[in-house]
PDB file of N, CA and C in Angstrom:
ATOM      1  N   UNK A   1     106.335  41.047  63.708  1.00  0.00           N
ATOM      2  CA  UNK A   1     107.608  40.561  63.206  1.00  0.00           C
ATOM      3  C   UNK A   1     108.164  39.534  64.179  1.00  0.00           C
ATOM      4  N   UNK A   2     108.805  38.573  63.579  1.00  0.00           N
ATOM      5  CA  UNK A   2     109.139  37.325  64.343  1.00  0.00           C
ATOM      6  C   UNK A   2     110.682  37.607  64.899  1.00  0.00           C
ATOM      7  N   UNK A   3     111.298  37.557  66.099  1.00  0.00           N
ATOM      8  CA  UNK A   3     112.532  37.531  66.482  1.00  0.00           C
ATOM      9  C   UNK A   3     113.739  36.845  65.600  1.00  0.00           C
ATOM     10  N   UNK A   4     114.645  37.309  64.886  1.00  0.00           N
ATOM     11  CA  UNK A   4     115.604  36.060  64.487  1.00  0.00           C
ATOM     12  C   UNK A   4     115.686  35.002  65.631  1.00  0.00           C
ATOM     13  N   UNK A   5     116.199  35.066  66.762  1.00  0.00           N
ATOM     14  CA  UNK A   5     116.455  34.096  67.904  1.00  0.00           C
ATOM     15  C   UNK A   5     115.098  33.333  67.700  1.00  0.00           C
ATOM     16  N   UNK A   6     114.153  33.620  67.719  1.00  0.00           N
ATOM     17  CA  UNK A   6     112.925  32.615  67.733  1.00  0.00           C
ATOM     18  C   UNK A   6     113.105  31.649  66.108  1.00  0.00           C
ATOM     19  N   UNK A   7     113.489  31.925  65.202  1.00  0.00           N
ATOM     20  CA  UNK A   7     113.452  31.584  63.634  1.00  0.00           C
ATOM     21  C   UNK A   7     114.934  30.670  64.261  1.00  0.00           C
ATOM     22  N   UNK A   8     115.511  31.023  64.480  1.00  0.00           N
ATOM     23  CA  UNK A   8     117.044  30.033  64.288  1.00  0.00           C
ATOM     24  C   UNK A   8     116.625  28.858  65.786  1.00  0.00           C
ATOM     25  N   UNK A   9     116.363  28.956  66.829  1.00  0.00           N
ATOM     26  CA  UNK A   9     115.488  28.113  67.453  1.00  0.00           C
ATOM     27  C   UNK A   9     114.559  26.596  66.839  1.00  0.00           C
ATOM     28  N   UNK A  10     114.187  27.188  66.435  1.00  0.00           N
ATOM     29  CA  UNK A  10     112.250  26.424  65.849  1.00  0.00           C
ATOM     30  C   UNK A  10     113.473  25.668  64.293  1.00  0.00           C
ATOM     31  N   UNK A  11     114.142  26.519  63.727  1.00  0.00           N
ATOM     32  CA  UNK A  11     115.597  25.661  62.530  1.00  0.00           C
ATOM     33  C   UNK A  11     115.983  24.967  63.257  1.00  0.00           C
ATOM     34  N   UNK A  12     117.163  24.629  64.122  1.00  0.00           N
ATOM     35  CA  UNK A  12     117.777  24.033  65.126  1.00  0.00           C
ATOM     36  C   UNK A  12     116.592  22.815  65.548  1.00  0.00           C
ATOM     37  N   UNK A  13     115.592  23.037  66.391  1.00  0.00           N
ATOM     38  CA  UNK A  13     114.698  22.249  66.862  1.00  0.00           C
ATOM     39  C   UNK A  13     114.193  20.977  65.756  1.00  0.00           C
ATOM     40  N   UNK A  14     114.325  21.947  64.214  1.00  0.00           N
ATOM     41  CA  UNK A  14     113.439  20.857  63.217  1.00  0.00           C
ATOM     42  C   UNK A  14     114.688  20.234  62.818  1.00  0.00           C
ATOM     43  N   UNK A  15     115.736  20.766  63.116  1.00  0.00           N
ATOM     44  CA  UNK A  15     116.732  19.751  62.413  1.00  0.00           C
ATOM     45  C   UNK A  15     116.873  18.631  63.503  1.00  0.00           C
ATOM     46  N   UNK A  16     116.804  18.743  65.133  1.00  0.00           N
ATOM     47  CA  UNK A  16     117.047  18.079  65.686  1.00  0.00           C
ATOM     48  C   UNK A  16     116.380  16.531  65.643  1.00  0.00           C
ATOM     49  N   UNK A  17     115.113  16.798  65.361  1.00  0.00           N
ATOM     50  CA  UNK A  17     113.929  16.401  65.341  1.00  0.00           C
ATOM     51  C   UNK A  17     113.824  15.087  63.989  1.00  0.00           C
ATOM     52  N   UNK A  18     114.664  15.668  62.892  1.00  0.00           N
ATOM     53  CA  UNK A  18     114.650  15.075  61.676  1.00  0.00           C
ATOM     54  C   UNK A  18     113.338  15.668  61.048  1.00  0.00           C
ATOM     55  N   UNK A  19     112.286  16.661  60.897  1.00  0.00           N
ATOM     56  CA  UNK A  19     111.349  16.735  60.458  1.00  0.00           C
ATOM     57  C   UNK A  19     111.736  17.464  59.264  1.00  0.00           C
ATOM     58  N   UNK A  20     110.638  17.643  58.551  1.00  0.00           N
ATOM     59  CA  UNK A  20     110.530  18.159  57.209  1.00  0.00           C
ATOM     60  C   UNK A  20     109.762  19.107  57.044  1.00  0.00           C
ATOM     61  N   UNK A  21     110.193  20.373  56.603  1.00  0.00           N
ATOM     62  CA  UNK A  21     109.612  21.623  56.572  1.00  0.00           C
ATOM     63  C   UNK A  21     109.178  21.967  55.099  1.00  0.00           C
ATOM     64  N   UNK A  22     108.674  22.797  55.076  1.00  0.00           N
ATOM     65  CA  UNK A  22     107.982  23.819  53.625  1.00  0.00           C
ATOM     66  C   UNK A  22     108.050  25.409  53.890  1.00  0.00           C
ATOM     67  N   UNK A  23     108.102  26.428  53.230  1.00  0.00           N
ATOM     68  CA  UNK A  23     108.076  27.516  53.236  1.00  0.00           C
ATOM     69  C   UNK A  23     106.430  27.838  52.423  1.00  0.00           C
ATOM     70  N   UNK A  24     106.242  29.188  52.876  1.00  0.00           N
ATOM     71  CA  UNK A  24     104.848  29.381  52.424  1.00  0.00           C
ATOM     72  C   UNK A  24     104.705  30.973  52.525  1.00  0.00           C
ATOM     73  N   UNK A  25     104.794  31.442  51.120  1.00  0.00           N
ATOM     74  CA  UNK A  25     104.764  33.128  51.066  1.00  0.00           C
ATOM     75  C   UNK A  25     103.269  33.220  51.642  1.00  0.00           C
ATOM     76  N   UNK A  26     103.429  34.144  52.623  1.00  0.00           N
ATOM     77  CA  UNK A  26     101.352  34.663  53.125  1.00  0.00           C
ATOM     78  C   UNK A  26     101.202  35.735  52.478  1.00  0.00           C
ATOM     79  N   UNK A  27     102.580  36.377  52.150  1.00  0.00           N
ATOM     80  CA  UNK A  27     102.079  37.773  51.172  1.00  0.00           C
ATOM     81  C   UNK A  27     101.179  37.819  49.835  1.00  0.00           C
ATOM     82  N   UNK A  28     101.271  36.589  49.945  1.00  0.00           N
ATOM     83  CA  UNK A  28     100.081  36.408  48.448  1.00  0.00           C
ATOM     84  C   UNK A  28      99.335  34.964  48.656  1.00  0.00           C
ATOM     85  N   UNK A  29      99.287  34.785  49.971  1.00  0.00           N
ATOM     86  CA  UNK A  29      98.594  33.251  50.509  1.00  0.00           C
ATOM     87  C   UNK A  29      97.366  32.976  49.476  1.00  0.00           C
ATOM     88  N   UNK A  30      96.385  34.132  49.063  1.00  0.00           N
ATOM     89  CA  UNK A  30      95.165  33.540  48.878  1.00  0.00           C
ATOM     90  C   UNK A  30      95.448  33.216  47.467  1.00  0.00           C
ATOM     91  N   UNK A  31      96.542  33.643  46.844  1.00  0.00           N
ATOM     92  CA  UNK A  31      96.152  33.535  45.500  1.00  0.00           C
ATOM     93  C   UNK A  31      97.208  32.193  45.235  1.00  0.00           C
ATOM     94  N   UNK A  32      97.954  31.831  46.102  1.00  0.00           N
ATOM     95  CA  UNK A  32      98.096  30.216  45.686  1.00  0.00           C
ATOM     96  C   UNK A  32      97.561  28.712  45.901  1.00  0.00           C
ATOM     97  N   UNK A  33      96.273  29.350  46.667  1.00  0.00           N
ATOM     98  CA  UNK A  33      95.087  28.185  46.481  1.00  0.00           C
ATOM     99  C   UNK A  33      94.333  28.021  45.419  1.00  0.00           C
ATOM    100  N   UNK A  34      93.934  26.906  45.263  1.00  0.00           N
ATOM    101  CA  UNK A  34      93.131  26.487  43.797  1.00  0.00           C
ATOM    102  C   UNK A  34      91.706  26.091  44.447  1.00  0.00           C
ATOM    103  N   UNK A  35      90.814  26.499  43.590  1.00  0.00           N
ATOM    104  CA  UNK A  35      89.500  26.597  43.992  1.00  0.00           C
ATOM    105  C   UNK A  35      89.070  24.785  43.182  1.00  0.00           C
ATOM    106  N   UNK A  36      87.970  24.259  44.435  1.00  0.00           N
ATOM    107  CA  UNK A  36      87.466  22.976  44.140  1.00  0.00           C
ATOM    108  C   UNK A  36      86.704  23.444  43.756  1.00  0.00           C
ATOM    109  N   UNK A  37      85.202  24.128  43.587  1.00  0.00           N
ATOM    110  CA  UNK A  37      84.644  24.092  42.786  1.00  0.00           C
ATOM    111  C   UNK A  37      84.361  25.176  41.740  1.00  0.00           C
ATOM    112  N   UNK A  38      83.553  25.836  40.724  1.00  0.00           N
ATOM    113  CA  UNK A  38      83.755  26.479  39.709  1.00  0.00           C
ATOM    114  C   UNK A  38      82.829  28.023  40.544  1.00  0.00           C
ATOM    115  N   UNK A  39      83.856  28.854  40.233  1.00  0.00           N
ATOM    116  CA  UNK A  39      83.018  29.834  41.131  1.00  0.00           C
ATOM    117  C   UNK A  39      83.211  31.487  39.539  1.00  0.00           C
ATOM    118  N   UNK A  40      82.064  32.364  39.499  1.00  0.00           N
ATOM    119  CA  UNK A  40      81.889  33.108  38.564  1.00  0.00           C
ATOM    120  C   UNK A  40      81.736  34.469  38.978  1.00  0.00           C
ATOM    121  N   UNK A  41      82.975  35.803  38.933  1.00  0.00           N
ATOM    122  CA  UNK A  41      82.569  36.944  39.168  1.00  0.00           C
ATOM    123  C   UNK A  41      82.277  37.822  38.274  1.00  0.00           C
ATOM    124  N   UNK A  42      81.484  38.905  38.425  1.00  0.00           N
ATOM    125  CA  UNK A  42      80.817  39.743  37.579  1.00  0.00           C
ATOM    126  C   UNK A  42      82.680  40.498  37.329  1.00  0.00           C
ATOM    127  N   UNK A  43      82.535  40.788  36.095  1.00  0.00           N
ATOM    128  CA  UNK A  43      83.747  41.823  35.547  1.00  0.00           C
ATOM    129  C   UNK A  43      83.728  43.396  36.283  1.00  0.00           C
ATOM    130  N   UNK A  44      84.963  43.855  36.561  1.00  0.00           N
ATOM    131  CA  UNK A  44      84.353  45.635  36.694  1.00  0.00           C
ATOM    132  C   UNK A  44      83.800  45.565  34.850  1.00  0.00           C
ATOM    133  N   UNK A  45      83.203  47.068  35.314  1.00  0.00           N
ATOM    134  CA  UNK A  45      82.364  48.121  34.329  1.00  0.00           C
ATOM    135  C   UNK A  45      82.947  48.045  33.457  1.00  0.00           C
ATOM    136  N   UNK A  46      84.593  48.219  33.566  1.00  0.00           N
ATOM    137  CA  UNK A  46      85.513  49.246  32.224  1.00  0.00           C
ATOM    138  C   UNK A  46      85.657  47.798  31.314  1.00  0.00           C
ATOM    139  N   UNK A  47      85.830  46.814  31.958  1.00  0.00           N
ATOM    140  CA  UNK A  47      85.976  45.244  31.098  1.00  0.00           C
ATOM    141  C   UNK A  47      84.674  45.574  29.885  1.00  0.00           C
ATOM    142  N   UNK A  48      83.444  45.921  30.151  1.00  0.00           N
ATOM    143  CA  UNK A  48      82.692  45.575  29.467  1.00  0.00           C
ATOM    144  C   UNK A  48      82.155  46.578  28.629  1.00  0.00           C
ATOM    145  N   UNK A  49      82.726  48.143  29.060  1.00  0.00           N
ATOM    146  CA  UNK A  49      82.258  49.296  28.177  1.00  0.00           C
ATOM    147  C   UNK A  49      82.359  49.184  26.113  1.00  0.00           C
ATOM    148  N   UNK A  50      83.488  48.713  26.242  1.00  0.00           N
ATOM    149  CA  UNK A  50      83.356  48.916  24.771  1.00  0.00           C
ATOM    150  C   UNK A  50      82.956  47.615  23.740  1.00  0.00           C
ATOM    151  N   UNK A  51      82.266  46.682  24.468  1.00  0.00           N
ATOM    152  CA  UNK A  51      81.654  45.686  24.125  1.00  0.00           C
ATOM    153  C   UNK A  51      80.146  46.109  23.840  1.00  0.00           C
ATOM    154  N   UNK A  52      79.582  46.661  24.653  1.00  0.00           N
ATOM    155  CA  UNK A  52      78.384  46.832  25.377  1.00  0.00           C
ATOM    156  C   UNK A  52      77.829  45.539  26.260  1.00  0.00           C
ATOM    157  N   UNK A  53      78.675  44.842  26.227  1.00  0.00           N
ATOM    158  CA  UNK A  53      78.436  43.458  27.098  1.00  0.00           C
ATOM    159  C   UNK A  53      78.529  43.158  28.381  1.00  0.00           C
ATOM    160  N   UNK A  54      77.462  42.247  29.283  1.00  0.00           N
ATOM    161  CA  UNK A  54      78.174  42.240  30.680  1.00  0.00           C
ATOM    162  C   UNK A  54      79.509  41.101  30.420  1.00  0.00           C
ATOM    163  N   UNK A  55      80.409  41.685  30.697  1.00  0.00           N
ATOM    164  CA  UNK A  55      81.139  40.166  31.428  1.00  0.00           C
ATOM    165  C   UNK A  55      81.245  39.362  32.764  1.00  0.00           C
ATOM    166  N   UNK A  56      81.782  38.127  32.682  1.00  0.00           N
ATOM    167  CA  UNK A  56      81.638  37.602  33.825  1.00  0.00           C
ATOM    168  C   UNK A  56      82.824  36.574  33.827  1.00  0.00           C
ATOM    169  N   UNK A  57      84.157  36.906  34.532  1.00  0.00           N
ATOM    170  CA  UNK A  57      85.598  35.784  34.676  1.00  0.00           C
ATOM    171  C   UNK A  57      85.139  34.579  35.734  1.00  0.00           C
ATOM    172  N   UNK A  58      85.576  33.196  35.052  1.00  0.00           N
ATOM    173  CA  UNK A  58      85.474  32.126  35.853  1.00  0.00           C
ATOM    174  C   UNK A  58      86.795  32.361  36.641  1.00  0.00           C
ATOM    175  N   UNK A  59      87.287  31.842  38.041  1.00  0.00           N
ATOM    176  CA  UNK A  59      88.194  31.749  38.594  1.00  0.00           C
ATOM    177  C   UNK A  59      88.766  30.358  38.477  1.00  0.00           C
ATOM    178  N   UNK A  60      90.126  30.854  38.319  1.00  0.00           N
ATOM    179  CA  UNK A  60      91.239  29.558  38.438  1.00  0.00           C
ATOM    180  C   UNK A  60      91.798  29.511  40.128  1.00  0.00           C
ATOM    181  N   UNK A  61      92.285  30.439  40.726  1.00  0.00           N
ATOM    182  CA  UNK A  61      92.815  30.312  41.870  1.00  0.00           C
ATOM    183  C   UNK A  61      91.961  31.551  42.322  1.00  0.00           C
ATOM    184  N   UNK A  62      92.036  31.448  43.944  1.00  0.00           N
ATOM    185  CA  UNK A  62      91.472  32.182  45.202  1.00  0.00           C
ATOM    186  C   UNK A  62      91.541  33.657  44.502  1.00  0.00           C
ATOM    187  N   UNK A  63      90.767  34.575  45.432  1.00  0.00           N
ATOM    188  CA  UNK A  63      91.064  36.376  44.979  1.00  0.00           C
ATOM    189  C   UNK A  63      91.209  36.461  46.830  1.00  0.00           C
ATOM    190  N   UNK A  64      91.591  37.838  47.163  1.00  0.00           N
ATOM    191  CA  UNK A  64      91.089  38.062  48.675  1.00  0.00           C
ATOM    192  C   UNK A  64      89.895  39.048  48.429  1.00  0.00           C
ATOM    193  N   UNK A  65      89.196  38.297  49.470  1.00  0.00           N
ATOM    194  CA  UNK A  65      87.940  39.344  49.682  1.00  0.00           C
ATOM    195  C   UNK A  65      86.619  38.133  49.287  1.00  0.00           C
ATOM    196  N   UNK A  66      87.172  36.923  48.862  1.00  0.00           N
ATOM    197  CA  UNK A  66      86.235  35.988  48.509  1.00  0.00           C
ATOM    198  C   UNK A  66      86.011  35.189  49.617  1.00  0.00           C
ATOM    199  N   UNK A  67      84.553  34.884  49.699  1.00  0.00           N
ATOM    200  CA  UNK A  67      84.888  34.067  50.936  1.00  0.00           C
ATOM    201  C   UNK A  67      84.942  32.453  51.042  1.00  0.00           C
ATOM    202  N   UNK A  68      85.577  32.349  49.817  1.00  0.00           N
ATOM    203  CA  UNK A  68      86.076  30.649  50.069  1.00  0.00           C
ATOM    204  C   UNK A  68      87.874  30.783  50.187  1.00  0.00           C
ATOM    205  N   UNK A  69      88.331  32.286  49.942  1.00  0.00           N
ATOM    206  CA  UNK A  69      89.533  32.024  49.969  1.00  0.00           C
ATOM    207  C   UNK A  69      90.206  31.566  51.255  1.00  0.00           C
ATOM    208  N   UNK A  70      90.082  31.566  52.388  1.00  0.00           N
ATOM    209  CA  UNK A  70      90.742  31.324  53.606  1.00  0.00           C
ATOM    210  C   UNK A  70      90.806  29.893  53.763  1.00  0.00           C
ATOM    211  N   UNK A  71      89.393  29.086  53.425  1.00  0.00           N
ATOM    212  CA  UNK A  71      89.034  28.095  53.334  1.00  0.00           C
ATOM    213  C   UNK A  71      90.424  27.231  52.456  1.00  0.00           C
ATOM    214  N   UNK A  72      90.129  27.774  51.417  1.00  0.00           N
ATOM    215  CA  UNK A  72      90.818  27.163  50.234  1.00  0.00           C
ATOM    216  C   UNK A  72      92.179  27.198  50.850  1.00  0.00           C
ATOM    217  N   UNK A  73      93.070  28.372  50.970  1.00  0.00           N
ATOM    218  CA  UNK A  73      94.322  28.367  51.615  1.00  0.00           C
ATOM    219  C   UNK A  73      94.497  27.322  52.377  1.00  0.00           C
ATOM    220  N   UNK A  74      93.656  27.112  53.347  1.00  0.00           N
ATOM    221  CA  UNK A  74      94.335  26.577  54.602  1.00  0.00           C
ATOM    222  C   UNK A  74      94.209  24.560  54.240  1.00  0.00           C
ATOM    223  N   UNK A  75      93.186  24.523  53.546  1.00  0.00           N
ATOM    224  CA  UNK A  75      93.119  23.214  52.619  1.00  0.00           C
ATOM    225  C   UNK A  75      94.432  22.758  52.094  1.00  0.00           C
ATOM    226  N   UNK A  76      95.246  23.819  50.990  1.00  0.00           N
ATOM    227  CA  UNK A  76      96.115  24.061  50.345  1.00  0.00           C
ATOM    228  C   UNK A  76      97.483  23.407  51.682  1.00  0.00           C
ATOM    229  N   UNK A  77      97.270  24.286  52.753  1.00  0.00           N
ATOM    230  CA  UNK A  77      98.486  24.545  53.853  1.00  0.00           C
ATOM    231  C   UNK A  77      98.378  23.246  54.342  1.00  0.00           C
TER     232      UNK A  77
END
């Protein structure tokens, strides 16, 4: 956890500065990156039981646990 005194600091400093800031939720960092190229995961089981079919979801944005997501994020950042 970050100090308030350190957060009102680093405010103060960017205003001094004239710079331009962004906010950036990390609580859900990976899933607001967008993937460059076309990537394909197998479905769970229960997706496909009453089909009898495998499925397989293309991705629109990052998952965690993938390993282009960090990549992708920090592209994004």
């Amino acid at each position: 956890m970050v100090a308030w005194s350190t957060i009102r600091f680093i405010i103060a400093w960017v205003l001094e500065e004239g710079w331009i800031t962004r906010q950036v939720n990390y609580d859900n960092a990976f899933a607001q990156a967008e993937l460059s190229k076309t990537i394909v995961v197998e479905a769970p089981k229960l997706f496909g039981q009453k089909s009898g079919k495998d499925l397989a979801f293309k991705l629109l944005k990052s998952l965690y646990g993938l390993n282009q997501a960090p990549r992708t994020f920090f592209e994004k950042l």
